[in-house]
Protein backbone atom coordinates (compact mmCIF):
# COMPACT_ATOMS: atom_id res chain seq x y z
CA UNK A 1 7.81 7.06 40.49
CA UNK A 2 4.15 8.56 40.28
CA UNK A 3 4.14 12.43 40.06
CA UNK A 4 0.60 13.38 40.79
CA UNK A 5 -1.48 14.83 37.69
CA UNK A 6 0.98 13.31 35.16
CA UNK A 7 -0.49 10.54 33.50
CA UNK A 8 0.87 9.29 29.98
CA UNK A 9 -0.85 8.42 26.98
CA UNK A 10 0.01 4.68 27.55
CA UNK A 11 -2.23 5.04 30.43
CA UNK A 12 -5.23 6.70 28.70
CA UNK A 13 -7.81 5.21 26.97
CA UNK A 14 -7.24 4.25 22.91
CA UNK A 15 -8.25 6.79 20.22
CA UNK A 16 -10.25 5.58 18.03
CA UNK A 17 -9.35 7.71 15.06
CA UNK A 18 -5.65 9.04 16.37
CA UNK A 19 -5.33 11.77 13.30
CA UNK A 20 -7.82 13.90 14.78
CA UNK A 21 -5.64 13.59 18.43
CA UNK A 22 -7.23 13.86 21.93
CA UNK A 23 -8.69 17.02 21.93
CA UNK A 24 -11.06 16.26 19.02
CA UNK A 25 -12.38 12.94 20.68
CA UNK A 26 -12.58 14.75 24.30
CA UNK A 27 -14.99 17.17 22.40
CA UNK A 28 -17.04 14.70 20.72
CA UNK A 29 -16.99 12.83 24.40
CA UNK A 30 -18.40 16.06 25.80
CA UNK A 31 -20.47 16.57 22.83
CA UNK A 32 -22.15 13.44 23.35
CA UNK A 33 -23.29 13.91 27.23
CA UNK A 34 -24.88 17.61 27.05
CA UNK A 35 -28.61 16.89 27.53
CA UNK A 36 -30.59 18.34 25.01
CA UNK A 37 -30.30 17.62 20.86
CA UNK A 38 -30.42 21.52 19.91
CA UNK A 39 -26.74 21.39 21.90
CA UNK A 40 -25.64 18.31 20.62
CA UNK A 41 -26.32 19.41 17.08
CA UNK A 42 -24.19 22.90 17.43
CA UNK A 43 -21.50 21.09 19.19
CA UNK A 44 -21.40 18.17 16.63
CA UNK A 45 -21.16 21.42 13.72
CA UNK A 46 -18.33 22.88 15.83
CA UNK A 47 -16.30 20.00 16.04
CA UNK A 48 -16.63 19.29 12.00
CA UNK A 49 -15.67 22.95 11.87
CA UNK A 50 -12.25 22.12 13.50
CA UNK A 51 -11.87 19.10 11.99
CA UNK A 52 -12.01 20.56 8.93
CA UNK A 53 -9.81 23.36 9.43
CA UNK A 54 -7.28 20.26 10.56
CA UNK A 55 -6.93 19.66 6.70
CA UNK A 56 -8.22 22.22 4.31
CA UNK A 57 -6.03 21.05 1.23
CA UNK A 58 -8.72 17.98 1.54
CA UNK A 59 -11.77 20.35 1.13
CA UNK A 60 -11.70 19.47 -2.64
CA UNK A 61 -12.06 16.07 -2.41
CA UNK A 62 -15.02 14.13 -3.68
CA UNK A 63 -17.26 13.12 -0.16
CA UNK A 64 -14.81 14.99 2.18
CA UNK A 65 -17.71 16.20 4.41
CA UNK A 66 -19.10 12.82 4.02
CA UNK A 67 -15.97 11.57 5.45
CA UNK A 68 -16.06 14.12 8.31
CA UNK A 69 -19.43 13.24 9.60
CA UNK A 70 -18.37 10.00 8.95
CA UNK A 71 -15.59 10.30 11.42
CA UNK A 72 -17.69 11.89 13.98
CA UNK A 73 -20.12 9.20 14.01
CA UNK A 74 -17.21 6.91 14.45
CA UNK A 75 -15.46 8.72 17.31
CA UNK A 76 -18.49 8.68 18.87
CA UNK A 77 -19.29 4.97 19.15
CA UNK A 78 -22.40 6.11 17.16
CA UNK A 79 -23.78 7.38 20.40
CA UNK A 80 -24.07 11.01 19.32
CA UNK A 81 -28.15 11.79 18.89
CA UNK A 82 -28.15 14.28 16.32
CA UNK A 83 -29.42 14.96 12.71
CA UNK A 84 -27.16 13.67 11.11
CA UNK A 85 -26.43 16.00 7.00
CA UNK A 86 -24.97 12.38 5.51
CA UNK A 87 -26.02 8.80 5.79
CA UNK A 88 -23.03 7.48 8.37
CA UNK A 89 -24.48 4.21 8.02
CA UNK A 90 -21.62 3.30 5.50
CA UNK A 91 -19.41 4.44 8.14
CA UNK A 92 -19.91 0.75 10.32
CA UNK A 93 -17.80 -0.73 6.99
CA UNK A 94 -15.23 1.76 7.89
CA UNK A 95 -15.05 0.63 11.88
CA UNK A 96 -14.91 -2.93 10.45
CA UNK A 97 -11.65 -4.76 10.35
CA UNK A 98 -10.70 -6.46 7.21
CA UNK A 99 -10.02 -10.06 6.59
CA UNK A 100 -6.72 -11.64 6.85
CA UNK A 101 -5.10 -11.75 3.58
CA UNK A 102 -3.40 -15.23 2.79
CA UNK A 103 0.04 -14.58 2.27
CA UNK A 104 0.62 -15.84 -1.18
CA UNK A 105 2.76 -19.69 -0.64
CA UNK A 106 3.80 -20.19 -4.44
CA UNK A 107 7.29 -22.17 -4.81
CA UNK A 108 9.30 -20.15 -7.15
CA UNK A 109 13.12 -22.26 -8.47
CA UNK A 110 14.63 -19.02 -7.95
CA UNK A 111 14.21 -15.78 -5.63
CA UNK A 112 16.26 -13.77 -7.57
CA UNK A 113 13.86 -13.51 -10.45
CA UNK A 114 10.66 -13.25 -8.56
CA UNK A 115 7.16 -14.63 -8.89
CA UNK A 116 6.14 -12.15 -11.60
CA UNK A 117 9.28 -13.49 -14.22
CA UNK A 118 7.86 -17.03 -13.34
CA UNK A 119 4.54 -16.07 -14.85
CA UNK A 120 6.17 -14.59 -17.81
CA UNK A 121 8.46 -18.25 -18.54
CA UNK A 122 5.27 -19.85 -18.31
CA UNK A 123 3.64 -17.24 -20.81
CA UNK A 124 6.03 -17.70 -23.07
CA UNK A 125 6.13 -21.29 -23.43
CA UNK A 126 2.32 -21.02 -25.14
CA UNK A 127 2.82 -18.13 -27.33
CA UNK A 128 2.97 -18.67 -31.23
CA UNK A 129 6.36 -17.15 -32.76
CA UNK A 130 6.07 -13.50 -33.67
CA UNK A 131 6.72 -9.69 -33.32
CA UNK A 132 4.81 -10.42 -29.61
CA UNK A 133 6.54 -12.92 -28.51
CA UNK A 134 9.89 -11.27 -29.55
CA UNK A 135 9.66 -8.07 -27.90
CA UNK A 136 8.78 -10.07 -24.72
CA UNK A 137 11.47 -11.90 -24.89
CA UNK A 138 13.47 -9.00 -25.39
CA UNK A 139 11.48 -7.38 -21.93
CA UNK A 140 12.53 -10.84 -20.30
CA UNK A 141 15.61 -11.10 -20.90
CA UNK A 142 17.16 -7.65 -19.95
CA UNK A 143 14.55 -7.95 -16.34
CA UNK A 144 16.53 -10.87 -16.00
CA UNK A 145 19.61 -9.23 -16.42
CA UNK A 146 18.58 -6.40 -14.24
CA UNK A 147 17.93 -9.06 -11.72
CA UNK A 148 20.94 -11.21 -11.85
CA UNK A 149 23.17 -7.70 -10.84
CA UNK A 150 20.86 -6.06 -8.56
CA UNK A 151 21.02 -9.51 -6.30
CA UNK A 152 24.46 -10.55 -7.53
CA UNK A 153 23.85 -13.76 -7.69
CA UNK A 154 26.98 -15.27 -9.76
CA UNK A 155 27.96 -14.30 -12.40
CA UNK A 156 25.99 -12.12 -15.02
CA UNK A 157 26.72 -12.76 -18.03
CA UNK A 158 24.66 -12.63 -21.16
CA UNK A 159 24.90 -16.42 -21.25
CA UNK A 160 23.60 -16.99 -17.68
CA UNK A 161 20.09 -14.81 -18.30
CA UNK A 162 20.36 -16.88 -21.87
CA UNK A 163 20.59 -20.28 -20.73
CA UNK A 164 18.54 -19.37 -17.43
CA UNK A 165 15.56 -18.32 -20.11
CA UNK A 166 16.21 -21.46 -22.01
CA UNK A 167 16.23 -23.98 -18.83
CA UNK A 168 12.52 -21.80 -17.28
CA UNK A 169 10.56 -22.04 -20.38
CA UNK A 170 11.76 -25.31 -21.09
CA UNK A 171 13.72 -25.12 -23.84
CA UNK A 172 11.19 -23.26 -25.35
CA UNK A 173 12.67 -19.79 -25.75
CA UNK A 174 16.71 -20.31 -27.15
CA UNK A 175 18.52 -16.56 -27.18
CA UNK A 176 21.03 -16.05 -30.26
CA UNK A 177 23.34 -14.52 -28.24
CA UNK A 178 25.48 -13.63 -31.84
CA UNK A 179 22.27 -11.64 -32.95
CA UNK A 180 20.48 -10.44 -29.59
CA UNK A 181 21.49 -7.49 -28.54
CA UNK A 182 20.55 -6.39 -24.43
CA UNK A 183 19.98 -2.99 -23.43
CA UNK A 184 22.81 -1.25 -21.85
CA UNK A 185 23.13 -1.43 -17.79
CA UNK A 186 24.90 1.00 -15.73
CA UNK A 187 26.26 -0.97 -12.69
CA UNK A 188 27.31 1.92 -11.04
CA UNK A 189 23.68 2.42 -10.06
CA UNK A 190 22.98 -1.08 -8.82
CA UNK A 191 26.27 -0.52 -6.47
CA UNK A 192 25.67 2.91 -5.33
CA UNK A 193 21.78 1.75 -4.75
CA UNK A 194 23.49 -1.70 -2.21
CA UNK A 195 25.49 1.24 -0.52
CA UNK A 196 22.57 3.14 0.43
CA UNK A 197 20.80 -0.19 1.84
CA UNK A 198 23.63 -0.51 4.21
């Protein structure tokens, strides 16, 4: 069904900055055909004006006119003949699209401890016995712990994150279960935290 002078926003054409909303790039679209530069200029100062008043708590940011006229130059296409206050020069890198990240393909034994406790194991199967060492052990262990109950994964013991840190460091790091003491976990919040994910 058409309904003449309706049209949607799926049929217009793409913002190019979508904060600033239609009306702002319509402006700078109008601002960009009036003939001479003396108009231009006002116009262009009239629509950083607005743009401005769009987000005042920013005002006291470092570059935030910078930023506007970098915007404007932007919305533009970087057709808008005016003087310009700033450089927008810098404002190409901001129309350029980044490069793909590579998402990050490292085999881990187990999920449930993540990537960052792998590089911990390995860590710790270099370092020299010590106070160090010890208290990041200590760290280890209770993340581990943490872990095991926030992922219930079997069972989670003390002798599960102990023989776990034994079997990743290679038999490097052996917990005295008798003497090491973990930190105290409240397992209400790890259930009351799974509720809320449901």
């Amino acid at each position: 069904m058409e309904i003449s002078g309706l049209d949607y926003n799926t049929q217009r054409s793409k913002l190019i900055l979508p904060e600033y909303g239609r009306e702002i790039q319509q402006m700078v679209d109008h601002a960009v055909t009036l003939p001479t530069k003396e108009e231009r200029q006002r116009c262009a100062e009239t629509i950083i004006e607005i743009m401005e008043r769009m987000a005042p708590q920013n005002r006291d940011n470092k570059d935030y006119m910078q930023k506007l006229w970098d915007h404007l130059a932007l919305m533009s296409n970087f057709q808008l003949d005016i003087d310009y206050p700033y450089d927008v020069n810098q404002a190409l890198d901001m129309a350029r699209k980044p490069e793909p990240m590579a998402y990050p393909n490292s085999k881990i034994p187990v999920r449930h401890y993540g990537k960052m406790l792998f590089e911990v194991f390995e860590k710790l199967k270099t370092m020299e016995p010590g106070a160090e060492r010890d208290q990041l052990v200590k760290a280890t262990a209770n993340q581990m712990k943490r872990n095991l109950m926030q992922w219930s994964h079997g069972s989670v013991d003390n002798e599960k994150v102990a023989s776990d840190l034994a079997r990743f460091t290679d038999g490097v790091i052996q917990l005295d279960l008798s003497k090491f003491v973990f930190e105290k976990i409240n397992e209400r919040d790890f259930v009351e935290k799974k509720k809320k994910k449901r």
